[in-house]
Every structure is written in C-alpha cells, then in structure tokens.
N, C-alpha and C. Protein backbone atom coordinates (compact mmCIF):
# COMPACT_ATOMS: atom_id res chain seq x y z
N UNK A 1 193.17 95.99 70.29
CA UNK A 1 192.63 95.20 71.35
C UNK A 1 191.69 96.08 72.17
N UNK A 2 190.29 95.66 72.33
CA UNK A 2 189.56 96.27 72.89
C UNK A 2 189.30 95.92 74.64
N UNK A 3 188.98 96.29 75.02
CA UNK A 3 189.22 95.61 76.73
C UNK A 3 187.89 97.18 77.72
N UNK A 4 187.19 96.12 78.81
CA UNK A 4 186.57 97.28 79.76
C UNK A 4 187.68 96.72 81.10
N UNK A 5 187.94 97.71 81.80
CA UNK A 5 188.45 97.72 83.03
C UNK A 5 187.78 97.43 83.92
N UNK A 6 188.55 97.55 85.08
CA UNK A 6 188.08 97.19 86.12
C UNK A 6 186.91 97.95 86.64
N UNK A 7 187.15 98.99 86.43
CA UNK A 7 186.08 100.55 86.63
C UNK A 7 184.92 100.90 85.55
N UNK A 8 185.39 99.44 85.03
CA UNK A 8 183.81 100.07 84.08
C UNK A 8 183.97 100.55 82.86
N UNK A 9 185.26 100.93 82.41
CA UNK A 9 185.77 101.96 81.23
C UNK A 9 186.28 101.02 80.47
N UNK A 10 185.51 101.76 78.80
CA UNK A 10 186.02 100.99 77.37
C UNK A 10 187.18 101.51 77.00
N UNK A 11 188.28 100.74 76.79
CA UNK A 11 189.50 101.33 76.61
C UNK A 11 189.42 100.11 75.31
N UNK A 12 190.30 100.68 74.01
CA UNK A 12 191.08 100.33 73.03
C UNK A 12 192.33 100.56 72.73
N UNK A 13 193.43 99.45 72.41
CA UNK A 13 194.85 99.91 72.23
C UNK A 13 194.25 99.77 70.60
N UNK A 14 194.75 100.83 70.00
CA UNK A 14 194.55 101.13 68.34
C UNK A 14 195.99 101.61 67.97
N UNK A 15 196.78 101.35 67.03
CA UNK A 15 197.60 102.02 65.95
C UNK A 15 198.81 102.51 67.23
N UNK A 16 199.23 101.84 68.30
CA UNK A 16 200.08 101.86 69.12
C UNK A 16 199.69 103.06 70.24
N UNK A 17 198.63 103.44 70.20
CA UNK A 17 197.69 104.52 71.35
C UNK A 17 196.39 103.76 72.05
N UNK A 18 196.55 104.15 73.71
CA UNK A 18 195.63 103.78 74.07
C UNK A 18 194.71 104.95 74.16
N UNK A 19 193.13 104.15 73.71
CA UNK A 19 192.27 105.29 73.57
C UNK A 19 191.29 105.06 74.81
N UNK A 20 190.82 105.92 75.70
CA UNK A 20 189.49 105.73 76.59
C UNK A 20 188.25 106.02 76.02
N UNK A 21 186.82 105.19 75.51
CA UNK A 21 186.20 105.29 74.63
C UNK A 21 184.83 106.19 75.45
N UNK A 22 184.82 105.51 76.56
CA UNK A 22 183.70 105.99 77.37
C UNK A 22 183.66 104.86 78.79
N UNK A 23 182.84 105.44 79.52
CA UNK A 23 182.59 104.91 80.88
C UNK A 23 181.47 104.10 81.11
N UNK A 24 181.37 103.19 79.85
CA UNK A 24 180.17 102.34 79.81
C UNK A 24 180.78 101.09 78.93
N UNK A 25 179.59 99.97 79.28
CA UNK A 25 180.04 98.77 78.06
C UNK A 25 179.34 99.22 76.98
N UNK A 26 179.82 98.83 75.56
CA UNK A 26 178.95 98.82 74.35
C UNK A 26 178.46 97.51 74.01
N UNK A 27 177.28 97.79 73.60
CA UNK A 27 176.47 96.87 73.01
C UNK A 27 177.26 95.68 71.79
N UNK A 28 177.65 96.31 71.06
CA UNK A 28 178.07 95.43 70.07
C UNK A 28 179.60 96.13 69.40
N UNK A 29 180.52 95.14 69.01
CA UNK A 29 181.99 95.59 68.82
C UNK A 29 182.47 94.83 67.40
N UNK A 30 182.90 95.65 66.41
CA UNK A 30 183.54 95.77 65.50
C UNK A 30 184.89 95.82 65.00
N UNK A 31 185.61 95.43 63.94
CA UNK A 31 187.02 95.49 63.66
C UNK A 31 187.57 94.66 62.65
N UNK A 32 188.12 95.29 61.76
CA UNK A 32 189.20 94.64 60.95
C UNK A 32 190.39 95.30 60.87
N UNK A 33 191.20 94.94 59.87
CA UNK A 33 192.66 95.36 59.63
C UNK A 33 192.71 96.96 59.88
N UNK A 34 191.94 97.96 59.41
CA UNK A 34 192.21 99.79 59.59
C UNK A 34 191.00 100.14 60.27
N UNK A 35 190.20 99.66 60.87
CA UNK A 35 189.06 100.07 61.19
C UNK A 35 188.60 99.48 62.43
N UNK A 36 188.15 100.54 63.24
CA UNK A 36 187.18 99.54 64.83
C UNK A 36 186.07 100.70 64.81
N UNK A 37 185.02 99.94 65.41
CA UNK A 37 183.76 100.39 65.51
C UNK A 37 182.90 99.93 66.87
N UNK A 38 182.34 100.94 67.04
CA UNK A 38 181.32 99.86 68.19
C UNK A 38 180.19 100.64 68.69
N UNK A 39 179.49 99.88 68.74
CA UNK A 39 177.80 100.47 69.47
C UNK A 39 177.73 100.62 70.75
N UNK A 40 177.10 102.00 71.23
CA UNK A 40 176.42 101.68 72.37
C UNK A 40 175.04 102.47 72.45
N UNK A 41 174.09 101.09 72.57
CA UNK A 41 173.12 101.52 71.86
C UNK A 41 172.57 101.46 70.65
N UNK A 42 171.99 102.94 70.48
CA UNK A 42 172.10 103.22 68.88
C UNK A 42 173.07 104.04 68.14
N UNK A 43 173.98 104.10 69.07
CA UNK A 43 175.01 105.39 68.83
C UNK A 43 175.90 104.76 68.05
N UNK A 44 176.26 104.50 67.22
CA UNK A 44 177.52 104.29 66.17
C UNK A 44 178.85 105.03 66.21
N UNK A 45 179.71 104.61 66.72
CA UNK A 45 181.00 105.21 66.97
C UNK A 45 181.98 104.47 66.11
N UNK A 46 183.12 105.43 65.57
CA UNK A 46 183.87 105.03 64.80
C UNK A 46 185.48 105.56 65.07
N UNK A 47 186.48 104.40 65.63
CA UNK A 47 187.85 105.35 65.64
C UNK A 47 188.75 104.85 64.58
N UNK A 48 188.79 105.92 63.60
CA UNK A 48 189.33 106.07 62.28
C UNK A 48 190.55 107.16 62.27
N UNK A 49 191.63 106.92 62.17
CA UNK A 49 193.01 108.07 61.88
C UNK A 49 193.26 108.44 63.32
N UNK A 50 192.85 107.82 64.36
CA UNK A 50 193.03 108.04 65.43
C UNK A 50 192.27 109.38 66.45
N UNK A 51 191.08 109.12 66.06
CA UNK A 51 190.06 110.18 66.41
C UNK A 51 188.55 108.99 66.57
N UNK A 52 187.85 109.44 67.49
CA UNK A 52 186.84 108.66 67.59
C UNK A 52 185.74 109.93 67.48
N UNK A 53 184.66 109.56 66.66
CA UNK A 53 183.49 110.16 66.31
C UNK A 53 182.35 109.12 66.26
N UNK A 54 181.16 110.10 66.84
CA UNK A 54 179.53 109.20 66.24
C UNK A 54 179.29 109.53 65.27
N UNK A 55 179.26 108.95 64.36
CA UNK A 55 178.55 108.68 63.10
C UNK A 55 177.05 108.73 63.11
N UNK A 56 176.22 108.25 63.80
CA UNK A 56 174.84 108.25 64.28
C UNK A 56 173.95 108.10 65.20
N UNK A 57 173.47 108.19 65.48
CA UNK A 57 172.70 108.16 66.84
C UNK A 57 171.55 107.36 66.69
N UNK A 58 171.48 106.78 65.82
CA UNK A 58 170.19 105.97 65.66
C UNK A 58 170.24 105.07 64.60
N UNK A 59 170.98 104.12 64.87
CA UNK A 59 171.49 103.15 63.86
C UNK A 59 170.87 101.31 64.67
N UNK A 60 170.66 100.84 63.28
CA UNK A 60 170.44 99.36 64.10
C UNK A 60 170.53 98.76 62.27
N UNK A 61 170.73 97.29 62.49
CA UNK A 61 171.46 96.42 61.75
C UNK A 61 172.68 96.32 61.34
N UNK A 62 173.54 96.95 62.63
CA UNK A 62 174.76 97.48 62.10
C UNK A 62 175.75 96.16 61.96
N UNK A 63 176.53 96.01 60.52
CA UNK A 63 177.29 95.05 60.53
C UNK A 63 178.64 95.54 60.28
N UNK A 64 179.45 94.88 61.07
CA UNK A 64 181.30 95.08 60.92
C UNK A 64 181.95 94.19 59.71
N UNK A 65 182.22 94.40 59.04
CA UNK A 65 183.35 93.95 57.59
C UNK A 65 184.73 94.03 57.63
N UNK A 66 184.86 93.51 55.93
CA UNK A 66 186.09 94.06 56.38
C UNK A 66 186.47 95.59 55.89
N UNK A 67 187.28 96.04 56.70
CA UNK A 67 187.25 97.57 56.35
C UNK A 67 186.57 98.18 56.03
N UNK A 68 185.01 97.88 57.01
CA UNK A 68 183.68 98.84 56.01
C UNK A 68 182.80 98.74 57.86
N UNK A 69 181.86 99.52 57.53
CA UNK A 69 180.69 98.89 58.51
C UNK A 69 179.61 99.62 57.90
N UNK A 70 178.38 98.44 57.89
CA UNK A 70 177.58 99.06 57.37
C UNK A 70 176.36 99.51 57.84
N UNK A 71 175.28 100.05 57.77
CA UNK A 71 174.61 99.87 59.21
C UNK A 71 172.74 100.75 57.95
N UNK A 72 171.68 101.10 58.99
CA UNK A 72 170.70 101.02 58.46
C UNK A 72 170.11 102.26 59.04
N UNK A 73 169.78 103.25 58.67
CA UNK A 73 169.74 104.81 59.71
C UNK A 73 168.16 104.94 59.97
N UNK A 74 167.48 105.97 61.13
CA UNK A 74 166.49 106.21 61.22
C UNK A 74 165.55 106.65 60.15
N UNK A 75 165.80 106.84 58.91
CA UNK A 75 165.46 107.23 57.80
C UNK A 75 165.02 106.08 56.75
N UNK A 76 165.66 104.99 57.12
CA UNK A 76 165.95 103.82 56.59
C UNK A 76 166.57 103.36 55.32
N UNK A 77 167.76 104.36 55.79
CA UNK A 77 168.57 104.29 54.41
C UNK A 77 170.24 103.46 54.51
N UNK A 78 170.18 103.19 53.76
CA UNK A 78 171.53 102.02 53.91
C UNK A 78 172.61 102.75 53.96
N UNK A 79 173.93 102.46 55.09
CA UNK A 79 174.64 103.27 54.73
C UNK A 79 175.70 102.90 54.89
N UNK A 80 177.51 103.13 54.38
CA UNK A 80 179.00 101.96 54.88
C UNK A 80 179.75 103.38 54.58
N UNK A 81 180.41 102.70 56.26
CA UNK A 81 181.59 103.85 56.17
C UNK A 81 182.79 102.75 55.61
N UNK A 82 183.77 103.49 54.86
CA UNK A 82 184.82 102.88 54.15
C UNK A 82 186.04 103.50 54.06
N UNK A 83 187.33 103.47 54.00
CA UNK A 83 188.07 104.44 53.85
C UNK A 83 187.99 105.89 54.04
N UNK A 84 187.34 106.47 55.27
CA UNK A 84 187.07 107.17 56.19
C UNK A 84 185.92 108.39 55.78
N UNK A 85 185.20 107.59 54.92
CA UNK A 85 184.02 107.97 54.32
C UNK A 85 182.60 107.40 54.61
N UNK A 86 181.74 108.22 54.84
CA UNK A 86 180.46 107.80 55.19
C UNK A 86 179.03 107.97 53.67
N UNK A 87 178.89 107.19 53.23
CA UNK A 87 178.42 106.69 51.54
C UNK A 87 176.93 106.53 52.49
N UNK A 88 175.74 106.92 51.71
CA UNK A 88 174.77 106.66 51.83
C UNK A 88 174.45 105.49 50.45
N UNK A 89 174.11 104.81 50.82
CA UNK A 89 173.87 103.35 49.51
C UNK A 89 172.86 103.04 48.98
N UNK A 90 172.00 103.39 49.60
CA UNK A 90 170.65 102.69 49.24
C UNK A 90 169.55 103.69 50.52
N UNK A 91 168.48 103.95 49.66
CA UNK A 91 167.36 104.73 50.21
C UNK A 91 166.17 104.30 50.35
C-alpha cells in the first residue's frame, strides 16, 4: 500500500515494512504481486527484496506489468526489469 502523508512524504507498506520513499509526490505509481515501482519524474525507482534503488534517471514510457516494468531510456533503448534484473530488450 502506497500512501503520501500528511507532510508531504511517500511512504509504502511493502513485504510487512514500512518504507519512507522520499519527501515528494511521484509522478506515476506501479505494482503487482513482487514488485512496486514509481516515477518521479524521470527517475525510475524500484523497491525490490526490500531495498529501493534508481534504476534511471531518464526514463519515459514507463509501463507497470505484471512483475516486470518496462520503460524506454535516454538512449532509446527498450528496457524490463523482471525478477530483480534489469534486461536491455531492444536498441
């Protein structure tokens, strides 16, 4: 469950932990069964195994699946993270 507070802050309850994501809203929000994701911006964030990382900083067409997200990089190369792997797909 993803939720912003009262103060402004992105908080997610994930895998029975609450996580504080950042002190801003994101643009666009992601999720299926093992996986949440979310934009802010162009920044691509991913909390996977209970660790949150950017994946990119310059991402747009990003789409949420199931258990995948796939998204389109400054390079313009296709790319899906999946089972806590980041696959470049298409160039």
């Amino acid at each position: 469950m993803a939720y912003v507070d009262f103060q402004n802050r992105f908080k997610v309850f994930y895998n029975g932990k609450l996580f504080e994501l950042q002190d801003a809203v994101p643009t666009q929000i992601g999720n299926s069964d093992y996986l949440f994701g979310y934009m802010y911006f162009r920044n691509l964030k991913i909390l996977w195994n209970n660790k949150i990382e950017t994946y990119d900083t310059w991402s747009y067409r990003t789409q949420f699946g199931d258990s995948m997200i796939a998204y389109i990089d400054y390079l313009n190369a296709m790319k899906v993270f999946q089972n806590g792997a980041l696959t470049t797909v298409e160039t």
